[in-house]
Protein backbone atom coordinates (compact mmCIF):
# COMPACT_ATOMS: atom_id res chain seq x y z
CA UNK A 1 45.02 136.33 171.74
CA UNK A 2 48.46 137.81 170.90
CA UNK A 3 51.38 137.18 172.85
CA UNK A 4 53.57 139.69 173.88
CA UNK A 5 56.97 139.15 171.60
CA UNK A 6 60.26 140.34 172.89
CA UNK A 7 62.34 142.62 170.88
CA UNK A 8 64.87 140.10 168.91
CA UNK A 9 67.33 143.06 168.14
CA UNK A 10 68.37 145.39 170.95
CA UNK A 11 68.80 149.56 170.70
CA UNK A 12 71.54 150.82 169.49
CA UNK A 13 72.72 152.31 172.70
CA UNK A 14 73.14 148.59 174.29
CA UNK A 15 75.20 147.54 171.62
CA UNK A 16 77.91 150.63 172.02
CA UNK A 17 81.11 148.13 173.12
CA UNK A 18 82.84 148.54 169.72
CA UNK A 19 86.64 150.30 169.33
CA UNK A 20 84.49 152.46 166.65
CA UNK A 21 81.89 154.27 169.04
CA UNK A 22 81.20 157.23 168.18
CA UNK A 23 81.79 159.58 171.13
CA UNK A 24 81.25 163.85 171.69
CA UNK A 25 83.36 165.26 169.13
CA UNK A 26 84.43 169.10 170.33
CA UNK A 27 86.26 172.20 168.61
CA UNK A 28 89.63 172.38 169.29
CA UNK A 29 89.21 176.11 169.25
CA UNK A 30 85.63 176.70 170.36
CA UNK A 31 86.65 175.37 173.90
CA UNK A 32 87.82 177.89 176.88
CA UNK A 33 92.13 178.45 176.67
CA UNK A 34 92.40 177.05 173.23
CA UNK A 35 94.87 178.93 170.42
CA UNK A 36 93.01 181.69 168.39
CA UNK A 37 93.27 181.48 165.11
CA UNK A 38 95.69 184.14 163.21
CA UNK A 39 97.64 183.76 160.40
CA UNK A 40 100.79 184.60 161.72
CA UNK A 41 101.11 181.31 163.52
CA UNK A 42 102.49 178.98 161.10
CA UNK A 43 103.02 176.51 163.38
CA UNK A 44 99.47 175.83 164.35
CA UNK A 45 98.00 176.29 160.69
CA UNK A 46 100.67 173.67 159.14
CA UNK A 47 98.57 170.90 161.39
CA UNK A 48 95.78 171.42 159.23
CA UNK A 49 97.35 171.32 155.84
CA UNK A 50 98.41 167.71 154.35
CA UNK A 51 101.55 166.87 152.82
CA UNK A 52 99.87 168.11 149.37
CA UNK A 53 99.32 171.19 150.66
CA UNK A 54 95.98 170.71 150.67
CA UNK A 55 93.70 171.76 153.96
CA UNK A 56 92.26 169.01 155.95
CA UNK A 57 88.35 168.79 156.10
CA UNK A 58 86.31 169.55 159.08
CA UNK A 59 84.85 166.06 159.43
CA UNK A 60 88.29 164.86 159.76
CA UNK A 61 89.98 167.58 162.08
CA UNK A 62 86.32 167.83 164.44
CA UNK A 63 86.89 171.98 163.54
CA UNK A 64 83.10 173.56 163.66
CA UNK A 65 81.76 175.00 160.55
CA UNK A 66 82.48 178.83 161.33
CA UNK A 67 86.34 177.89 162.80
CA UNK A 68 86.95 175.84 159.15
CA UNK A 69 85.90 179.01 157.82
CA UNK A 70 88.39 181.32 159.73
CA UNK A 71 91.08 178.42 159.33
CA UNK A 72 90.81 178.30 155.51
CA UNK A 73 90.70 182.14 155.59
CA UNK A 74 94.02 182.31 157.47
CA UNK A 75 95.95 179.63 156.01
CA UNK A 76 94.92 181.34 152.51
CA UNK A 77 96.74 184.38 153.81
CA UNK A 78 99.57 182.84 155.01
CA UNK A 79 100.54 181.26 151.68
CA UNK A 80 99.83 184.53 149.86
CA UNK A 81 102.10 186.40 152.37
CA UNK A 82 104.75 183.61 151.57
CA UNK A 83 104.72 182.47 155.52
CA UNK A 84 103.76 179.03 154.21
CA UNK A 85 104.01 177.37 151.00
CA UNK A 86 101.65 176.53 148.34
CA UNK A 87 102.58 172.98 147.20
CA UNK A 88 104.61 171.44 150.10
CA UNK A 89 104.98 170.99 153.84
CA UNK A 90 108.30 172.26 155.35
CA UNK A 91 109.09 173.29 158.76
């Protein structure tokens, strides 16, 4: 006869009380009244370089795949239109 063992280790979704749960991540600009994406704001795009000058990754800024796309696109503009610089942050 076998005897019905209980499960020593329990699901993942009972142990979920860590500071490190992973939660819904969204698009900041996927979502209804959020900031289009244009080139022209400086402001907004300078969020999403680094002090290198260097643009953030998606995994990092929770941007979807097609957004990161456009965002690279305009920040690439910007610099060559001289709105923003190639090397360093300034405001």
């Amino acid at each position: 006869m076998k005897k019905n063992k209980k499960h020593k280790y329990k699901s993942r979704d009972e142990t979920k009380n860590s500071p490190f749960e992973e939660r819904k991540r969204f698009c900041p600009f996927s979502q209804k009244n959020s900031p289009t994406i244009d080139y022209k704001d400086v402001k907004l795009l300078s969020r999403y370089v680094s002090e290198k000058g260097k643009i953030i990754p998606s995994r990092i800024t929770n941007v979807s795949r097609i957004k990161q796309k456009e965002l690279a696109t305009a920040i690439k503009r910007a610099r060559f239109l001289s709105l923003m610089s190639y090397t360093e942050k300034k405001y």
